[in-house]
N, C-alpha and C. Protein backbone atom coordinates (compact mmCIF):
# COMPACT_ATOMS: atom_id res chain seq x y z
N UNK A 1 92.56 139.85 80.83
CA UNK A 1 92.15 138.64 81.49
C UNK A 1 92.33 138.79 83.00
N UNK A 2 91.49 138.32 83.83
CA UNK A 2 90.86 138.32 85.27
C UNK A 2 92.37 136.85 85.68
N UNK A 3 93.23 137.27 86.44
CA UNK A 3 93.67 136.34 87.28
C UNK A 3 92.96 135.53 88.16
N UNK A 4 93.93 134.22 88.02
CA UNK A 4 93.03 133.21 88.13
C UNK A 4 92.27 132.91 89.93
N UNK A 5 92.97 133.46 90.85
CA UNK A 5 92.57 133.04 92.01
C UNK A 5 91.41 134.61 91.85
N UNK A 6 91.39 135.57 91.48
CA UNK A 6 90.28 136.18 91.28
C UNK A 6 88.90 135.54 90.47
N UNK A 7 88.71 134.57 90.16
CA UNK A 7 87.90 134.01 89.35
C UNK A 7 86.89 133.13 90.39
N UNK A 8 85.42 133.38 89.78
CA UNK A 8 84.55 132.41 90.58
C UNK A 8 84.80 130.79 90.06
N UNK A 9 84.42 129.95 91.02
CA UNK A 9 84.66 128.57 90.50
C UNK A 9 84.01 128.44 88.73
N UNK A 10 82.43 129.22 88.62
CA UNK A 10 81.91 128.97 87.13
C UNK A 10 83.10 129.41 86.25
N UNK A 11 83.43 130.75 86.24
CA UNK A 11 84.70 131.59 85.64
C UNK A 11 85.56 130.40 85.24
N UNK A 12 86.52 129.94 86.38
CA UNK A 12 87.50 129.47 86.53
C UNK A 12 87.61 127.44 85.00
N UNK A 13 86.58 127.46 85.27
CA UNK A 13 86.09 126.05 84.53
C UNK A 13 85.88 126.69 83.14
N UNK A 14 84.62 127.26 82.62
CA UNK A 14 85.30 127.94 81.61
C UNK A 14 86.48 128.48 80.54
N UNK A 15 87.31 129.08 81.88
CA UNK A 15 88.45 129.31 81.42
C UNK A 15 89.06 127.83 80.90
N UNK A 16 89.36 127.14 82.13
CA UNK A 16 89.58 125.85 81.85
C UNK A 16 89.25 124.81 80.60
N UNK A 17 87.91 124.99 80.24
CA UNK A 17 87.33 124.40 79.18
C UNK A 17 87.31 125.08 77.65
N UNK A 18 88.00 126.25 78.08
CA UNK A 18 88.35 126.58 76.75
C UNK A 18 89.82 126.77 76.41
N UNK A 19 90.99 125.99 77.54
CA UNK A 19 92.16 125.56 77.11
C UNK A 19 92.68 124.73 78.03
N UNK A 20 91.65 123.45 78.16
CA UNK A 20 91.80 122.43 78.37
C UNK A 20 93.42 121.48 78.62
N UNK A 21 93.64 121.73 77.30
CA UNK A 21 95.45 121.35 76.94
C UNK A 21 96.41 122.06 78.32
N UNK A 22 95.92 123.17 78.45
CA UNK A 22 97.13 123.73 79.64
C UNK A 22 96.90 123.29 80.59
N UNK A 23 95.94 122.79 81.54
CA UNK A 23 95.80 122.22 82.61
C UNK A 23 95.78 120.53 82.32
N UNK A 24 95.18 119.63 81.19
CA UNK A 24 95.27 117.94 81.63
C UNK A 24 96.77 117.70 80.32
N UNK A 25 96.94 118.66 79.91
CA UNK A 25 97.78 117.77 79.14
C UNK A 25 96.96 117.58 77.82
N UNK A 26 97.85 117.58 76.33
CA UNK A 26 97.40 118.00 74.68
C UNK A 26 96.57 116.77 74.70
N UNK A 27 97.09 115.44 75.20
CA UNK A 27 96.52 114.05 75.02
C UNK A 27 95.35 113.79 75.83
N UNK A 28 94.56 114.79 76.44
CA UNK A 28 93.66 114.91 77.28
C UNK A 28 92.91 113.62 76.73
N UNK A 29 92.08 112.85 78.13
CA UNK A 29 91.44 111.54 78.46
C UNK A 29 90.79 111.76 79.61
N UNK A 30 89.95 111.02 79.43
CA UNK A 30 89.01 111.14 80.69
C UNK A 30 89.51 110.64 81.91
N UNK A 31 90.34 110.23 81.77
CA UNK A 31 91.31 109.59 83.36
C UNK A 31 92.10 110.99 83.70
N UNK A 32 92.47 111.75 83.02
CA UNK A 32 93.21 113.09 83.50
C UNK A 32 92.15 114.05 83.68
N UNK A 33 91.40 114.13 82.93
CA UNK A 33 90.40 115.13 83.23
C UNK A 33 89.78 115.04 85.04
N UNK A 34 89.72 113.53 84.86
CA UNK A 34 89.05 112.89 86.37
C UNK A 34 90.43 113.32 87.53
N UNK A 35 91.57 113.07 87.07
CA UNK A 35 92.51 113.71 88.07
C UNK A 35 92.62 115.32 88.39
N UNK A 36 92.14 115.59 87.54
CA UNK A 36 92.44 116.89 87.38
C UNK A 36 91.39 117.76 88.60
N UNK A 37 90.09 117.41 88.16
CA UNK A 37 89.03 117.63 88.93
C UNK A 37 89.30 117.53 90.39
N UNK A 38 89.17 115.96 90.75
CA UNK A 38 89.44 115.27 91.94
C UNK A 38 91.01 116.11 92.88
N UNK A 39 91.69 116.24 92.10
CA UNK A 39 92.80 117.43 92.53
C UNK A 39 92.49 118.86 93.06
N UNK A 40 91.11 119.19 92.11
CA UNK A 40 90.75 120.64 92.34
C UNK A 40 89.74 120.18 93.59
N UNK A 41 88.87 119.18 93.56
CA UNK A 41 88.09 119.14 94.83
C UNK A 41 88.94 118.94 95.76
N UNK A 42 89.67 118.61 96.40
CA UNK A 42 90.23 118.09 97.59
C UNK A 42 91.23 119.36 97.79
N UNK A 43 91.83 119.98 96.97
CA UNK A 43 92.44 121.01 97.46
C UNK A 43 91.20 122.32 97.87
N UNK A 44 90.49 122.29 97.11
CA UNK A 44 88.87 123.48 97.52
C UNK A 44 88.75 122.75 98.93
N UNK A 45 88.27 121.95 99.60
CA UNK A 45 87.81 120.96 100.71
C UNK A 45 89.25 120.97 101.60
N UNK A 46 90.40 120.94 101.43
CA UNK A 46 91.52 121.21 102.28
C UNK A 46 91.82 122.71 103.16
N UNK A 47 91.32 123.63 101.81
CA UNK A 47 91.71 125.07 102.01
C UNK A 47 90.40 125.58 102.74
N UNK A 48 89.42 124.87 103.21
CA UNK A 48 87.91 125.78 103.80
C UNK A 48 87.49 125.62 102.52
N UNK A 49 86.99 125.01 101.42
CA UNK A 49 86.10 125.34 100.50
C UNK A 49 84.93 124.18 100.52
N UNK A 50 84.05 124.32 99.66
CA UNK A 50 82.94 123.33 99.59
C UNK A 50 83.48 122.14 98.82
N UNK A 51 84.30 122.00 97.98
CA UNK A 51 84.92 121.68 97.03
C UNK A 51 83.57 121.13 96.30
N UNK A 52 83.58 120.40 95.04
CA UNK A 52 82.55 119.92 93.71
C UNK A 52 81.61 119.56 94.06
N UNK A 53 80.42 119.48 94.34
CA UNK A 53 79.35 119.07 94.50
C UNK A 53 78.14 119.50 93.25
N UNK A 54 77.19 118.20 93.37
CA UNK A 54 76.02 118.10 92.32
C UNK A 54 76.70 117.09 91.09
């Protein structure tokens, strides 16, 4: 497995979406999922990135 800051954003979601549970939590909801995201945009957009768009 490709470490994670080596990973393109598509990569990285993927990964994500196929173990979901380790990043929002087993009780995953669409209010964590939405934090979760909104966490990853603003830190992409803090650091120089484009962060989520479309």
């Amino acid at each position: 497995m490709r470490q994670i800051i080596e990973m393109s954003e598509r990569e990285y979601f993927a990964y994500v979406g196929k173990r979901p549970g380790m990043f929002v939590g087993t009780a995953s909801s669409f209010h964590r999922l939405t934090a979760f995201l909104t966490g990853y945009d603003q830190h992409a957009i803090r650091h120089g990135g484009q962060g989520l768009t479309g």
